[in-house]
PDB file of N, CA and C in Angstrom:
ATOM      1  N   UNK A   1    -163.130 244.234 124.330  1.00  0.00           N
ATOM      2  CA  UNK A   1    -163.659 242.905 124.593  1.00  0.00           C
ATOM      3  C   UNK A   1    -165.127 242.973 124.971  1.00  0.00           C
ATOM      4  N   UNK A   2    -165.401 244.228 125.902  1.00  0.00           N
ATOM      5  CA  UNK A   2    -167.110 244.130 126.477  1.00  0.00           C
ATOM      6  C   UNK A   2    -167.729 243.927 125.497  1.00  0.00           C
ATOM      7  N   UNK A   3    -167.473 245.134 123.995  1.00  0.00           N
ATOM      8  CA  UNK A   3    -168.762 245.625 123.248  1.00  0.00           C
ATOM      9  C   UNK A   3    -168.638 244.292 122.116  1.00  0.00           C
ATOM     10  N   UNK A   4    -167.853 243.441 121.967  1.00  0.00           N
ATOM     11  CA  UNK A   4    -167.966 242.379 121.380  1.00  0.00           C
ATOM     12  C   UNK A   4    -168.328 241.233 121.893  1.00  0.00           C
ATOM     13  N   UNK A   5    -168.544 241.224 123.103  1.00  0.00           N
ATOM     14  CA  UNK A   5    -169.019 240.097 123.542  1.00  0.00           C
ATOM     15  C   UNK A   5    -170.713 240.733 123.651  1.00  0.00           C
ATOM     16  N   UNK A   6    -170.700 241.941 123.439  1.00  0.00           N
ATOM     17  CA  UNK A   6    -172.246 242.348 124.247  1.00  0.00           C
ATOM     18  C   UNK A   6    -172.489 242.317 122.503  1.00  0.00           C
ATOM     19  N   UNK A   7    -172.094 242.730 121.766  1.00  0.00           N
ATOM     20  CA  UNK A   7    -172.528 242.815 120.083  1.00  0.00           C
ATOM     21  C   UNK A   7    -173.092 240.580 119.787  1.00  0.00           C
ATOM     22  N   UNK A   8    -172.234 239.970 120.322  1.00  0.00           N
ATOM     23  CA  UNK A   8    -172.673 238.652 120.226  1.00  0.00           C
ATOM     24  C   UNK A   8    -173.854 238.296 120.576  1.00  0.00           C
ATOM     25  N   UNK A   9    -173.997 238.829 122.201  1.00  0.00           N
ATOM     26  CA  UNK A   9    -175.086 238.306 122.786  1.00  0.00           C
ATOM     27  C   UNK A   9    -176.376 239.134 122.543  1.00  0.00           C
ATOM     28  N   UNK A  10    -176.388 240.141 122.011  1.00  0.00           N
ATOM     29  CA  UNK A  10    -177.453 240.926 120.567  1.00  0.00           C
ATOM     30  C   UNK A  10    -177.906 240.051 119.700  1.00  0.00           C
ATOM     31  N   UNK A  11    -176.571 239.762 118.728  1.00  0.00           N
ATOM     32  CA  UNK A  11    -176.863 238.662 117.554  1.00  0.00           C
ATOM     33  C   UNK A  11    -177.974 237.128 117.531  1.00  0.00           C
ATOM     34  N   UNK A  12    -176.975 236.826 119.188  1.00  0.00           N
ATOM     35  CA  UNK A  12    -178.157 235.657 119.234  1.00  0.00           C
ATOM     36  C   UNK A  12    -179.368 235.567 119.540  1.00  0.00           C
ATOM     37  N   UNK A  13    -179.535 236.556 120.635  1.00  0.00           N
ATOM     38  CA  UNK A  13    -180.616 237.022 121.139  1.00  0.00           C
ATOM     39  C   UNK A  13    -181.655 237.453 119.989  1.00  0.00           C
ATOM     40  N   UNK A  14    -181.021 238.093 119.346  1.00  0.00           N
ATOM     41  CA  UNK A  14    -182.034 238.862 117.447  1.00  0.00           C
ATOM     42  C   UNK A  14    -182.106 237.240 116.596  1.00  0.00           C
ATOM     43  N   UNK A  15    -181.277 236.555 116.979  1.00  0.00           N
ATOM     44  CA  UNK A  15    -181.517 234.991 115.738  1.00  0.00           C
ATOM     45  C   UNK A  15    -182.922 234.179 116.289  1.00  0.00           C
ATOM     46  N   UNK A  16    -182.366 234.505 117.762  1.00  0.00           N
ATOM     47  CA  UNK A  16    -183.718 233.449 119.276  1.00  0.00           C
ATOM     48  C   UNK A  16    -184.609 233.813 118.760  1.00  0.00           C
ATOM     49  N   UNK A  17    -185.123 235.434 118.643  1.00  0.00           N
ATOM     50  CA  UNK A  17    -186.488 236.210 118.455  1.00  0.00           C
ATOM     51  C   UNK A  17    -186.552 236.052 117.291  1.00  0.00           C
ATOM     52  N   UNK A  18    -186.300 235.876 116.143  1.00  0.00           N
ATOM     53  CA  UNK A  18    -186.694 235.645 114.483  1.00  0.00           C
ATOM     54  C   UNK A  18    -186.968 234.000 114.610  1.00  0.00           C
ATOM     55  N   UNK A  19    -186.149 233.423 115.039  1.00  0.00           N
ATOM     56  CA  UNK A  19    -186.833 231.821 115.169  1.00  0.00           C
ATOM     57  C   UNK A  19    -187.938 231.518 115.455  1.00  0.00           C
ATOM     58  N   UNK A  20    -188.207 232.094 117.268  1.00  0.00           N
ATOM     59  CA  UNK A  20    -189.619 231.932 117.449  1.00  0.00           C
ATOM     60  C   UNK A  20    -190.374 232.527 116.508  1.00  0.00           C
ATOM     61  N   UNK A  21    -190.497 234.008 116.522  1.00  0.00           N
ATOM     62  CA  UNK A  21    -191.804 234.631 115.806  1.00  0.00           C
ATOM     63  C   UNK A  21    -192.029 233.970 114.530  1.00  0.00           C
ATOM     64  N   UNK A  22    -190.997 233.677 113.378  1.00  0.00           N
ATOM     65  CA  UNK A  22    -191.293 233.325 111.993  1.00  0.00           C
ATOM     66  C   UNK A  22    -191.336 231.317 112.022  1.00  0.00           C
ATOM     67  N   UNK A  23    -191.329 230.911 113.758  1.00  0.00           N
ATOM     68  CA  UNK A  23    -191.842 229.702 113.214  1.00  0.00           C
ATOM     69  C   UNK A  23    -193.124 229.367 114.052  1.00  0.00           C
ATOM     70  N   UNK A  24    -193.894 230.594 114.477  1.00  0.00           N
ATOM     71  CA  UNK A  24    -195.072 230.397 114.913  1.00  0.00           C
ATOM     72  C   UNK A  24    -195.630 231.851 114.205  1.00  0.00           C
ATOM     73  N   UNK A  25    -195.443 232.219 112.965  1.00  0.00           N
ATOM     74  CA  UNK A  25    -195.862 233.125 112.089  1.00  0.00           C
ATOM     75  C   UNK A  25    -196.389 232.784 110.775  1.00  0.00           C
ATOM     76  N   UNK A  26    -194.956 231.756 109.965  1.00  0.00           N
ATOM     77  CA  UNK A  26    -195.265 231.226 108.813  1.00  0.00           C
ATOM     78  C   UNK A  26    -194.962 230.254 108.679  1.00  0.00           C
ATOM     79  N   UNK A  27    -193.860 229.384 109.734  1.00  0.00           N
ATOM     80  CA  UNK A  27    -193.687 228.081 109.529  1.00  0.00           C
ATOM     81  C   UNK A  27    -194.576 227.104 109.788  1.00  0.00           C
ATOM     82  N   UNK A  28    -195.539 227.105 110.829  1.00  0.00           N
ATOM     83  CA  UNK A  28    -196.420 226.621 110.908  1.00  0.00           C
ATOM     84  C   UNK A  28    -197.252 226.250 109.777  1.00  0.00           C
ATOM     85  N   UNK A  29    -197.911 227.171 109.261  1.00  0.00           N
ATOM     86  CA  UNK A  29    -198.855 226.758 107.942  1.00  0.00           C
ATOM     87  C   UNK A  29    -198.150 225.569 107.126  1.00  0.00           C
ATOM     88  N   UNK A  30    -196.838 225.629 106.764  1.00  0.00           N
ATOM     89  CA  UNK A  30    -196.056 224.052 106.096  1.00  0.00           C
ATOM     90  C   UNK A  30    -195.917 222.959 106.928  1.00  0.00           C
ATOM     91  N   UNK A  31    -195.144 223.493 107.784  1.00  0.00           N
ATOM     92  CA  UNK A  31    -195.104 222.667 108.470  1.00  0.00           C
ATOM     93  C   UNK A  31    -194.553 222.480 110.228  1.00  0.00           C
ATOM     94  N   UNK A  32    -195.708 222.047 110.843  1.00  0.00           N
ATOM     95  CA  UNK A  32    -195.357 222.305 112.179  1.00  0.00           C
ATOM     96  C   UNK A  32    -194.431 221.289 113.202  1.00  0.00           C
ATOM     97  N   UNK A  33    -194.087 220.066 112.968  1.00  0.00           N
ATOM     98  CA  UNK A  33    -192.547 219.954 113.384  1.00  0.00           C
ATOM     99  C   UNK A  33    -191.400 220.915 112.661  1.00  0.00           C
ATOM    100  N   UNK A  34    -191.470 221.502 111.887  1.00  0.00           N
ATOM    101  CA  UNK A  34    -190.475 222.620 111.125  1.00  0.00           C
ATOM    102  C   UNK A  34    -190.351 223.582 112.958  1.00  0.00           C
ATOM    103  N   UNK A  35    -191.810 224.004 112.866  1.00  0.00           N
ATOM    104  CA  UNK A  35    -191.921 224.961 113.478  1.00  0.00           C
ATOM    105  C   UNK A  35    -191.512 224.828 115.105  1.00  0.00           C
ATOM    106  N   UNK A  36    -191.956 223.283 115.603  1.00  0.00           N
ATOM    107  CA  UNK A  36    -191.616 223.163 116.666  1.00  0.00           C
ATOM    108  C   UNK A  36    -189.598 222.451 117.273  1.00  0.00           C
ATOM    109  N   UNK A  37    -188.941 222.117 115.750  1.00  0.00           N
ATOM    110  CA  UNK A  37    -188.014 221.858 115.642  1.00  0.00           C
ATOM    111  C   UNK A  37    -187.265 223.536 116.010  1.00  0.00           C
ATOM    112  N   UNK A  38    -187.742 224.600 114.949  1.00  0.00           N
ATOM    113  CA  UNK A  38    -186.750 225.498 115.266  1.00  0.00           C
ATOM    114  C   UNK A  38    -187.612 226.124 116.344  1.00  0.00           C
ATOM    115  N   UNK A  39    -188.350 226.273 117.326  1.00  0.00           N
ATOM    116  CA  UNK A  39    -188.525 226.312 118.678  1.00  0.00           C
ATOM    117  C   UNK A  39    -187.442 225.830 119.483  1.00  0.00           C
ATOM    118  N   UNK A  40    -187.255 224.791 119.678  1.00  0.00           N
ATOM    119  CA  UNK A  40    -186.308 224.313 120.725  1.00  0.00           C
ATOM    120  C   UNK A  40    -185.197 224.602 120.210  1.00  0.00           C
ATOM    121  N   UNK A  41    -184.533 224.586 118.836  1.00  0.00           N
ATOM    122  CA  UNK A  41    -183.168 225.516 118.799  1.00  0.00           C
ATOM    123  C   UNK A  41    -183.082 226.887 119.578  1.00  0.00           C
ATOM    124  N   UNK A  42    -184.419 227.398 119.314  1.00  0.00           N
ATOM    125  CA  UNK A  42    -183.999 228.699 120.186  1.00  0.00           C
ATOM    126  C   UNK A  42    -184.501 228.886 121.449  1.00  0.00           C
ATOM    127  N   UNK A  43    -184.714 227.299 122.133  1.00  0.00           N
ATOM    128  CA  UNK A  43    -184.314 227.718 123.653  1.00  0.00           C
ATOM    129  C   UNK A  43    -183.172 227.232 124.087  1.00  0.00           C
ATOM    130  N   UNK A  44    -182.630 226.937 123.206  1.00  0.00           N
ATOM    131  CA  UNK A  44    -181.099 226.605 123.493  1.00  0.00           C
ATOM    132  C   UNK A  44    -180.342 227.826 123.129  1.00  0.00           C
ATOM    133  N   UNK A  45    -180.590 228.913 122.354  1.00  0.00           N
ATOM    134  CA  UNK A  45    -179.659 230.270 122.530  1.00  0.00           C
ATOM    135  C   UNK A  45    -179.572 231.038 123.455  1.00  0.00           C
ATOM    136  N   UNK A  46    -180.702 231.138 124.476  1.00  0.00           N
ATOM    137  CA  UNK A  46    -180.453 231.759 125.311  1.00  0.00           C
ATOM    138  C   UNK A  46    -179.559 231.569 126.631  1.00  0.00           C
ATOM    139  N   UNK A  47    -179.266 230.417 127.275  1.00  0.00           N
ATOM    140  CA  UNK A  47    -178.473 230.206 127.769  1.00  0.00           C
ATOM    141  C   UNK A  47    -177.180 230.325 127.117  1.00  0.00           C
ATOM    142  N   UNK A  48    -176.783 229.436 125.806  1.00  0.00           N
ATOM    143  CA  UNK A  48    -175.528 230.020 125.502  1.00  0.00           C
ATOM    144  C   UNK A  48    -175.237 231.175 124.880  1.00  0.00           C
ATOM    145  N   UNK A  49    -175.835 231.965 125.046  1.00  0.00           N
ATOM    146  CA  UNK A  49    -175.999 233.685 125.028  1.00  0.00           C
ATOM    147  C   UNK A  49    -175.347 234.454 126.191  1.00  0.00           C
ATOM    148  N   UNK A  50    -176.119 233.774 127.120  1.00  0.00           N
ATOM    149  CA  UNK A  50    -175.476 234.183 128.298  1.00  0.00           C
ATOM    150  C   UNK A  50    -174.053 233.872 128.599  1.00  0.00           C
ATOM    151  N   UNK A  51    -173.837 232.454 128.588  1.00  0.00           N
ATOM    152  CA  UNK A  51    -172.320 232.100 128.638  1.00  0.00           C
ATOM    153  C   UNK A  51    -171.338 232.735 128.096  1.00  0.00           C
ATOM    154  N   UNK A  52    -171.893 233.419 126.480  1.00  0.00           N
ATOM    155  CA  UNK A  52    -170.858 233.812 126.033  1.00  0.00           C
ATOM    156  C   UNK A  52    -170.395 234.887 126.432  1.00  0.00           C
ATOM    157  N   UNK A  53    -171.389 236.354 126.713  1.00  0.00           N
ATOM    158  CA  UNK A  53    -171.471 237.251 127.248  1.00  0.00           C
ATOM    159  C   UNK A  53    -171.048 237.839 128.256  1.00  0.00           C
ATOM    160  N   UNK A  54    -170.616 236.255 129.316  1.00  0.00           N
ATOM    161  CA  UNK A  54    -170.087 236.436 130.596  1.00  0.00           C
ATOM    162  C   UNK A  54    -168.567 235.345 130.536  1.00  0.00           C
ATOM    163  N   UNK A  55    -168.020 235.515 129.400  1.00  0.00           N
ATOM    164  CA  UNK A  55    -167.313 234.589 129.458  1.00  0.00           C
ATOM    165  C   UNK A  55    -165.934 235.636 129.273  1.00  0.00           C
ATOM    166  N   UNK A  56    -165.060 235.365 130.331  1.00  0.00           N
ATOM    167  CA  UNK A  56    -163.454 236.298 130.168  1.00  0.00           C
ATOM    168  C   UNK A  56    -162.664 235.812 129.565  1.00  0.00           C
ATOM    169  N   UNK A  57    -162.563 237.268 128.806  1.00  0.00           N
ATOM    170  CA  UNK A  57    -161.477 236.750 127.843  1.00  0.00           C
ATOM    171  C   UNK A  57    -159.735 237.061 128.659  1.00  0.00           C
ATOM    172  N   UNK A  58    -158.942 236.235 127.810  1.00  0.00           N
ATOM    173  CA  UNK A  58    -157.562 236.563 127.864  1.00  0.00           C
ATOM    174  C   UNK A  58    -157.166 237.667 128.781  1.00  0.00           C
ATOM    175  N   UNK A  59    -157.098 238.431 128.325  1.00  0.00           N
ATOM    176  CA  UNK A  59    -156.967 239.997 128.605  1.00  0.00           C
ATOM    177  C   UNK A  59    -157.825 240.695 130.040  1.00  0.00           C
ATOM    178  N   UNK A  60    -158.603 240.497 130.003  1.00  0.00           N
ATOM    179  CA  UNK A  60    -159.661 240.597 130.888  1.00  0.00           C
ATOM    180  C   UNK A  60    -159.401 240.240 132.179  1.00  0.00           C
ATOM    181  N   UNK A  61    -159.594 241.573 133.566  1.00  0.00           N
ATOM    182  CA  UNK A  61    -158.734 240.823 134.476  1.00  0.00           C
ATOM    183  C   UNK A  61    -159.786 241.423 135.641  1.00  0.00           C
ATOM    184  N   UNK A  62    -160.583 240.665 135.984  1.00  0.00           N
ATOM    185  CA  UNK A  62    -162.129 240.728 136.864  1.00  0.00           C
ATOM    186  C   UNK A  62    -161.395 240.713 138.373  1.00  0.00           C
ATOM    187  N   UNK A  63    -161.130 240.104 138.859  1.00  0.00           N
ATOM    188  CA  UNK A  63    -161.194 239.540 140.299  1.00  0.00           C
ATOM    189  C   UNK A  63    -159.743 239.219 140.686  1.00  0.00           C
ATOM    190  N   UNK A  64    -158.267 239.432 139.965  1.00  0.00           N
ATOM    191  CA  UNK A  64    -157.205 238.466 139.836  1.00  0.00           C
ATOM    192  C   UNK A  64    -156.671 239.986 140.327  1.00  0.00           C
ATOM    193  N   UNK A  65    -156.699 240.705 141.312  1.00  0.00           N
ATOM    194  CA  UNK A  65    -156.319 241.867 141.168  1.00  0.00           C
ATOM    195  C   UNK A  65    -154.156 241.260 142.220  1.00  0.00           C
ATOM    196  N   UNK A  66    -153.597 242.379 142.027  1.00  0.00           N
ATOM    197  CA  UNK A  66    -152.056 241.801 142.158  1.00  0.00           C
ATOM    198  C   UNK A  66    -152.195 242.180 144.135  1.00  0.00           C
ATOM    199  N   UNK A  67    -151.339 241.597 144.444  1.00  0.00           N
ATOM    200  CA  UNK A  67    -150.946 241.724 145.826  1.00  0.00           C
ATOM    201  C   UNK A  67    -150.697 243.034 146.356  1.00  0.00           C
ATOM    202  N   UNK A  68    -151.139 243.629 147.589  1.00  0.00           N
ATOM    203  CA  UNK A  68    -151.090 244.754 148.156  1.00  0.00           C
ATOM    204  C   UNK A  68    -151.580 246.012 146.932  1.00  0.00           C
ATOM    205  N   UNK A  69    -152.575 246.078 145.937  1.00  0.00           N
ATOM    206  CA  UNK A  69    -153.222 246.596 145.098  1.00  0.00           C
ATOM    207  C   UNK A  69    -154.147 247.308 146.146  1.00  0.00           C
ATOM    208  N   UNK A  70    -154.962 246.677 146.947  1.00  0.00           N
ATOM    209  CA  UNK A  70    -155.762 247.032 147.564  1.00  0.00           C
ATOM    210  C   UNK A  70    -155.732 248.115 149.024  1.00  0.00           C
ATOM    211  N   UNK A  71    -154.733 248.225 148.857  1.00  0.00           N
ATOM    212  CA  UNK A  71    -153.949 248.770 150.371  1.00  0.00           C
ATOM    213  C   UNK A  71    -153.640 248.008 151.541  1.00  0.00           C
ATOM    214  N   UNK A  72    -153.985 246.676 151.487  1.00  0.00           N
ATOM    215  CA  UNK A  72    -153.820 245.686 152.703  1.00  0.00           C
ATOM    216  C   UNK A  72    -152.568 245.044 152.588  1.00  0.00           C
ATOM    217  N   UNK A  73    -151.851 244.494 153.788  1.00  0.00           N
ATOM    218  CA  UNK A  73    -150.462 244.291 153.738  1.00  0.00           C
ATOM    219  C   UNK A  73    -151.410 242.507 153.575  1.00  0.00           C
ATOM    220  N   UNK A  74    -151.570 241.976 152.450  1.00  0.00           N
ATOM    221  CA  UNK A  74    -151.916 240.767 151.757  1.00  0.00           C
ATOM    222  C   UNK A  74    -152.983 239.800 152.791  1.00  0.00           C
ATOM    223  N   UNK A  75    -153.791 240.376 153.012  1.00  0.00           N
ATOM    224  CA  UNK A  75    -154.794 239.467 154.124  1.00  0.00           C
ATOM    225  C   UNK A  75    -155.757 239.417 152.860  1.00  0.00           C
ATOM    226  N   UNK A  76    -156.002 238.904 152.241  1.00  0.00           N
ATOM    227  CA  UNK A  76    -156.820 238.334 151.110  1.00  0.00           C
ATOM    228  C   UNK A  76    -157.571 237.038 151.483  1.00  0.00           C
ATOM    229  N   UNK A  77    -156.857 236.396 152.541  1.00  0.00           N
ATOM    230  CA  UNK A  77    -157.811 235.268 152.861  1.00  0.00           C
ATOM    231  C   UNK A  77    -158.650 234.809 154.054  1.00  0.00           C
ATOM    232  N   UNK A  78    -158.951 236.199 154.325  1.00  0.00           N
ATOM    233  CA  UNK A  78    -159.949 236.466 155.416  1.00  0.00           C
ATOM    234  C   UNK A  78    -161.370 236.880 154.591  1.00  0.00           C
ATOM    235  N   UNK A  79    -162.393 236.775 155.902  1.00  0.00           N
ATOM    236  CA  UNK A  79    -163.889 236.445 155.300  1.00  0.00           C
ATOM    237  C   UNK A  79    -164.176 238.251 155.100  1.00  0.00           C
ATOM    238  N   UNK A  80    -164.831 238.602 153.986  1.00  0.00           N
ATOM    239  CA  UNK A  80    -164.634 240.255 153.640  1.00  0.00           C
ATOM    240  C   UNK A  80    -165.680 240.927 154.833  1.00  0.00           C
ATOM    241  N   UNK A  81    -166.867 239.977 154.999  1.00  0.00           N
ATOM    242  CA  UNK A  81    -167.685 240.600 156.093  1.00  0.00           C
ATOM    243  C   UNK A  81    -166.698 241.349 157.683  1.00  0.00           C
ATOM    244  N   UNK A  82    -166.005 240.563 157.928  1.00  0.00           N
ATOM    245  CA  UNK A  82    -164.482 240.597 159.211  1.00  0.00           C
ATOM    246  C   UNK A  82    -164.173 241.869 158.791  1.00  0.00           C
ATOM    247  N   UNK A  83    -163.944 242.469 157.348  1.00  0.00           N
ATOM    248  CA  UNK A  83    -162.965 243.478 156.955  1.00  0.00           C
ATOM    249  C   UNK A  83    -163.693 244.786 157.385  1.00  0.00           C
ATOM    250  N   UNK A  84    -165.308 244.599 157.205  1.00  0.00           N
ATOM    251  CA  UNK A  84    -166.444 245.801 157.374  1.00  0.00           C
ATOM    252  C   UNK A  84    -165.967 246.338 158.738  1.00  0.00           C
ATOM    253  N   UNK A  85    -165.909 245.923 160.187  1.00  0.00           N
ATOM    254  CA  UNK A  85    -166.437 245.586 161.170  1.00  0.00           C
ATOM    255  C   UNK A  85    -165.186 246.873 161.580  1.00  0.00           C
TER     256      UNK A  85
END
């Protein structure tokens, strides 16, 4: 799941950077709403670049860890700073 979500957020990231450069490279000379149209498409990839990148899948199990996993007889809903001390 990582290297496909990280292979995505490559892709868009490589589409963002060919947008800008080739519409302040050659689109301009035709035409520059062209150029400033696909500008703002690609400041809209980078945020959903990110989203996707950080987005869990199915399978994927971050933070949901199972009861007494941790060695604690289930105090999970105490403040973690309390746990240091």
């Amino acid at each position: 799941m990582y290297t496909r979500r990280r292979r995505a957020y490559f892709l868009m990231m490589g589409i963002c950077l060919v947008l800008f450069v080739s519409a302040w490279a050659f689109v301009r000379i035709w035409s520059v709403p062209a150029a400033i149209g696909m500008c703002v498409v690609a400041l809209v990839i980078p945020p959903v670049a990110a989203i996707v990148a950080n987005r869990r899948g199915p399978e994927d199990r971050w933070w949901d860890g199972e009861d007494g996993e941790d060695g604690e007889d289930g105090k999970d809903d105490e403040d973690p700073r309390r746990r240091r001390r």
